[in-house]
C-alpha atoms as a PDB file:
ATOM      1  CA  UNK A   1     126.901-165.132 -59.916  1.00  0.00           C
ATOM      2  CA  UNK A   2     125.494-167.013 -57.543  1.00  0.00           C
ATOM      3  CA  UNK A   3     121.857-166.651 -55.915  1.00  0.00           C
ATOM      4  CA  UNK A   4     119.083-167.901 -53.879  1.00  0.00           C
ATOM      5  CA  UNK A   5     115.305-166.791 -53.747  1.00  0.00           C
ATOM      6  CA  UNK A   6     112.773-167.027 -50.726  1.00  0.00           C
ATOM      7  CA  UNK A   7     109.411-166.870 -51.900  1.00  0.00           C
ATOM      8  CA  UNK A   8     106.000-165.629 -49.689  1.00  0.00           C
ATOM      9  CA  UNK A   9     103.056-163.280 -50.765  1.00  0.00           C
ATOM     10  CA  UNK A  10     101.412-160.189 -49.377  1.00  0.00           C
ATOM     11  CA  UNK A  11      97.756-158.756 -49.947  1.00  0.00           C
ATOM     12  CA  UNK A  12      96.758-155.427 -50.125  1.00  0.00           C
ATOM     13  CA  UNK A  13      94.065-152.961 -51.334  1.00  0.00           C
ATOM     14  CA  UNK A  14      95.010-149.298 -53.648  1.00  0.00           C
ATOM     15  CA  UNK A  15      93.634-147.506 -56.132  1.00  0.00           C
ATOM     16  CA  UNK A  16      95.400-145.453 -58.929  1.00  0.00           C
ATOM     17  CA  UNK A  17      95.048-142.267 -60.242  1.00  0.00           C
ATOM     18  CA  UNK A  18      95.106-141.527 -64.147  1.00  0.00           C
ATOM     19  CA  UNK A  19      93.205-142.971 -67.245  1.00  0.00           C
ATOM     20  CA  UNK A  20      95.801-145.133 -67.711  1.00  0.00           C
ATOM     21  CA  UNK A  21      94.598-147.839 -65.218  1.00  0.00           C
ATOM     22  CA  UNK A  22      91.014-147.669 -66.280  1.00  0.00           C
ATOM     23  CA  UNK A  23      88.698-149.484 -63.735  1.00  0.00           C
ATOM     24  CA  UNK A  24      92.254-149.819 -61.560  1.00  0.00           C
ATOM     25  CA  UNK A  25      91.776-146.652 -60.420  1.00  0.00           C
ATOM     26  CA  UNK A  26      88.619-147.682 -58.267  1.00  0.00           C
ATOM     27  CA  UNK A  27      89.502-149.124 -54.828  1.00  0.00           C
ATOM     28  CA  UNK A  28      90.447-153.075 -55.665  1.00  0.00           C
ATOM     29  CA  UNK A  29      92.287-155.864 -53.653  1.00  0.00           C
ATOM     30  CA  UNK A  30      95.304-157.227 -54.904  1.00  0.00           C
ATOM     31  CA  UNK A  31      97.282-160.615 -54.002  1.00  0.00           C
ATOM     32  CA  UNK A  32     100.757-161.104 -54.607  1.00  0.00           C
ATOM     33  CA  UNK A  33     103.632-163.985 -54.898  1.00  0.00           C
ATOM     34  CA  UNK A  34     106.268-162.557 -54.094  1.00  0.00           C
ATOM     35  CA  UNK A  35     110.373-163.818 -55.024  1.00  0.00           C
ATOM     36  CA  UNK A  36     112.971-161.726 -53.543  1.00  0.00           C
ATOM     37  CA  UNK A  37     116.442-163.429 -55.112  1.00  0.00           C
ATOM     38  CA  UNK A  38     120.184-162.445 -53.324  1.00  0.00           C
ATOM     39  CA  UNK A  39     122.990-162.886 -55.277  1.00  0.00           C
ATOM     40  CA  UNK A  40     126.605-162.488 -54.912  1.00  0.00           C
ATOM     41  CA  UNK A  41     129.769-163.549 -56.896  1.00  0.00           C
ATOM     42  CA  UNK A  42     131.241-165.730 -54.546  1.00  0.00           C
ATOM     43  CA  UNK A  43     129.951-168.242 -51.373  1.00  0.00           C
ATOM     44  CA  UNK A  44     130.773-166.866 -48.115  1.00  0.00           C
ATOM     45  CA  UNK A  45     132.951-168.799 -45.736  1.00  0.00           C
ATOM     46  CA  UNK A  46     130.056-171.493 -45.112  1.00  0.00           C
ATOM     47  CA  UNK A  47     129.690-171.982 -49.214  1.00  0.00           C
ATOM     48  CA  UNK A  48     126.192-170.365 -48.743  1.00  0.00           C
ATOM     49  CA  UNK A  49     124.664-166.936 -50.501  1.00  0.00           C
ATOM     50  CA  UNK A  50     122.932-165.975 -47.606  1.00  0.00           C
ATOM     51  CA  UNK A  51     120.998-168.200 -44.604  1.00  0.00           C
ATOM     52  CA  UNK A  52     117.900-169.023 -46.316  1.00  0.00           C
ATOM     53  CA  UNK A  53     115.995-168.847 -42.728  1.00  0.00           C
ATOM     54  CA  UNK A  54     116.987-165.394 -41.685  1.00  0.00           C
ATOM     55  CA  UNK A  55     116.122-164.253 -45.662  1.00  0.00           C
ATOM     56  CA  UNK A  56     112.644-165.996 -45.172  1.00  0.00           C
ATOM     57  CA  UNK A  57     112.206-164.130 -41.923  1.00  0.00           C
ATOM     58  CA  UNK A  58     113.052-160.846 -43.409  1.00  0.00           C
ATOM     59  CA  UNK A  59     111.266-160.962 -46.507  1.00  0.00           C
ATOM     60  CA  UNK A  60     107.993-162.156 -43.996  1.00  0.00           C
ATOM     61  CA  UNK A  61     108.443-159.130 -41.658  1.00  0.00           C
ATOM     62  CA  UNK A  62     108.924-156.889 -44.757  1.00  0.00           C
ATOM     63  CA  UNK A  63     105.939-157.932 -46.543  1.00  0.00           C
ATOM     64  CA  UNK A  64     104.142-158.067 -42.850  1.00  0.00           C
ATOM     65  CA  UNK A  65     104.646-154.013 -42.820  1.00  0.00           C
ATOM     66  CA  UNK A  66     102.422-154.119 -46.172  1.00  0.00           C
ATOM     67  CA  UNK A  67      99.976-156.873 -45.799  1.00  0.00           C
ATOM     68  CA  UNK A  68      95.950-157.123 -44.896  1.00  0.00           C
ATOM     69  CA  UNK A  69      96.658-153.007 -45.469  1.00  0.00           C
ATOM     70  CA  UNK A  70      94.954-150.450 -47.594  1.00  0.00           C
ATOM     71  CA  UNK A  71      98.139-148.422 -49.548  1.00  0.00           C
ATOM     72  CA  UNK A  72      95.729-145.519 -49.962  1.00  0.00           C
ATOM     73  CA  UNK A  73      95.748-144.975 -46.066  1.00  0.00           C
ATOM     74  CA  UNK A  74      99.366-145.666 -45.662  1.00  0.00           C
ATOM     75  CA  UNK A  75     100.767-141.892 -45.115  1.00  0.00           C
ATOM     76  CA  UNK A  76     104.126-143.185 -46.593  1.00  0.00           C
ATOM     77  CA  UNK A  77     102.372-144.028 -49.365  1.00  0.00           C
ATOM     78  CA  UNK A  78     100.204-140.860 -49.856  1.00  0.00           C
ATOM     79  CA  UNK A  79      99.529-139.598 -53.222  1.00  0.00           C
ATOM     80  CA  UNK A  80     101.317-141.982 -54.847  1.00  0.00           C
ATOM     81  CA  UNK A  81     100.248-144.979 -57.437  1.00  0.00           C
ATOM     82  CA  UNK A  82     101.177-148.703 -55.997  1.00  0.00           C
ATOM     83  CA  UNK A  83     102.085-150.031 -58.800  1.00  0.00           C
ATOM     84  CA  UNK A  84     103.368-153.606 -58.940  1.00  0.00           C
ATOM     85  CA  UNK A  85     106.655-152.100 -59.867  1.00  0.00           C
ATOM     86  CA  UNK A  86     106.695-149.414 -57.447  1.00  0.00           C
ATOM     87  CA  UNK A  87     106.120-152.291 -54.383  1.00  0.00           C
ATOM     88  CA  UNK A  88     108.568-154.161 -55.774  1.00  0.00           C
ATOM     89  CA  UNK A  89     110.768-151.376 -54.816  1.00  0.00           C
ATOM     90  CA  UNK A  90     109.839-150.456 -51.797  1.00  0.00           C
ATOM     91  CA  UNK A  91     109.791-154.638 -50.951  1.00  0.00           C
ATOM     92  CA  UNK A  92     113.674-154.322 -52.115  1.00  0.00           C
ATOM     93  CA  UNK A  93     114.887-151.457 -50.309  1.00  0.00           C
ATOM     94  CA  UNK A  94     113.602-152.774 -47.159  1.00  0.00           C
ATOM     95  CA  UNK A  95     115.567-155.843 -47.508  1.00  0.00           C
ATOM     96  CA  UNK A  96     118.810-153.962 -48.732  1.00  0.00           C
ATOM     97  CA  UNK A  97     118.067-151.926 -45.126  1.00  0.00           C
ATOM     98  CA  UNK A  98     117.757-155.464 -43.462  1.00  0.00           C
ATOM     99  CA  UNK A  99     121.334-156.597 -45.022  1.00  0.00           C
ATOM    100  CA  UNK A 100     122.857-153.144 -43.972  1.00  0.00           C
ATOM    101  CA  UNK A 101     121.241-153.510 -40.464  1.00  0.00           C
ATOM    102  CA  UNK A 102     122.685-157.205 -39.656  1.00  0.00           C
ATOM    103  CA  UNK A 103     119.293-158.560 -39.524  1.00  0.00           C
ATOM    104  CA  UNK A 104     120.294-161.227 -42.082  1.00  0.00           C
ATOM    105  CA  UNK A 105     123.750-161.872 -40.563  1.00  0.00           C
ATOM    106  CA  UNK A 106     127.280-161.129 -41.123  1.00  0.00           C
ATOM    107  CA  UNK A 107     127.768-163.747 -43.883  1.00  0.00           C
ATOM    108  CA  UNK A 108     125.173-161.120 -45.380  1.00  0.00           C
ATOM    109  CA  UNK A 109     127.572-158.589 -45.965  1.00  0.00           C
ATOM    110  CA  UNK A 110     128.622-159.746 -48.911  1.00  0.00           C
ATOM    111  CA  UNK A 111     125.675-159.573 -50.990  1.00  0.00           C
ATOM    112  CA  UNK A 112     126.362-157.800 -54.271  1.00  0.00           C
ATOM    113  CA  UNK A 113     122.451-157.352 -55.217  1.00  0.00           C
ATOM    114  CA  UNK A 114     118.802-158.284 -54.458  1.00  0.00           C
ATOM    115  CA  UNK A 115     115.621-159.033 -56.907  1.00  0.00           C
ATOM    116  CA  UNK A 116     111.978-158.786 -55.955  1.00  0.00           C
ATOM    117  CA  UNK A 117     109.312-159.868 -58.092  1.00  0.00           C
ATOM    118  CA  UNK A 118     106.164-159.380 -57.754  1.00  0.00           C
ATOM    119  CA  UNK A 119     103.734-161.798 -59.305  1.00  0.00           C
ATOM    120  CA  UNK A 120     100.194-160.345 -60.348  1.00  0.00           C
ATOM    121  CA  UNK A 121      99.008-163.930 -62.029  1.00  0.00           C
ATOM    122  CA  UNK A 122     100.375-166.629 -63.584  1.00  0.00           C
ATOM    123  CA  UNK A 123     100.893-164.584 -66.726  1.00  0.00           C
ATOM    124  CA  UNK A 124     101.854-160.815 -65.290  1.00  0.00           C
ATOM    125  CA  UNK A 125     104.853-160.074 -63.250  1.00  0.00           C
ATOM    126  CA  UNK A 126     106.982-157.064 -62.254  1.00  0.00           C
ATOM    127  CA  UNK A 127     110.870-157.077 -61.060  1.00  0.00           C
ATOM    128  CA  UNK A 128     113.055-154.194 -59.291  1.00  0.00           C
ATOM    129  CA  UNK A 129     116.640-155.154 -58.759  1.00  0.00           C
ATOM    130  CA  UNK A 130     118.915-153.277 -57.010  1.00  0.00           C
ATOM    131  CA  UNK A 131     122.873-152.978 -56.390  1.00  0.00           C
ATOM    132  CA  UNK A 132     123.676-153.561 -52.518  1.00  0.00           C
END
């Protein structure tokens, strides 16, 4: 399998409910690094995974949509907890949407999955990947 990763980060402020997240669940500010990683079994016609630019782009006006926002006042995003696992997610499907819609061109189309981590520190992480 072959794949490349674009790389960028996003900031954002939530809170979560339940005991679980223990001072979490107060209103806090949270910075990530984000990867998202395309893969696919074989190079398309110009031995490449996917243009790196357009994937950069993307994965900027994807996280754009998020950043400098508070997730609590998002209605999409209403009632539920942000967790780094949950963005990662959401981060993903919106690219998957991106490949279906073209916006990462036709050589594109042959993606077989995407990866998004999300990187809390230099120790903590969280990954979604998804089938395309």
């Amino acid at each position: 399998m072959f794949s490349i990763t674009v790389r960028d980060h996003v900031m954002v402020a939530h809170s979560f409910r339940g005991e679980v997240f223990g001072p979490a669940q107060r209103l806090h500010g949270a910075t990530f690094l984000v990867d998202a990683t395309f893969r696919r079994a074989e190079l398309d016609e110009d031995n490449i995974v996917v243009d790196i630019g357009k994937a950069t782009e993307e994965l900027k006006a994807v996280l754009g949509d998020l950043n400098y926002r508070n997730l609590d006042d998002e209605p999409e995003f209403k009632g539920i907890n942000t967790s780094t696992e949950f963005l990662a997610k959401v981060i993903a499907d919106r690219l998957a949407d991106a490949v279906h819609a073209g916006r990462l061109g036709e050589g594109a189309r042959g993606l077989e999955g995407i990866a998004v981590s999300l990187h809390e520190s230099h120790v903590a992480w969280a990954s979604y990947e998804r089938a395309l």
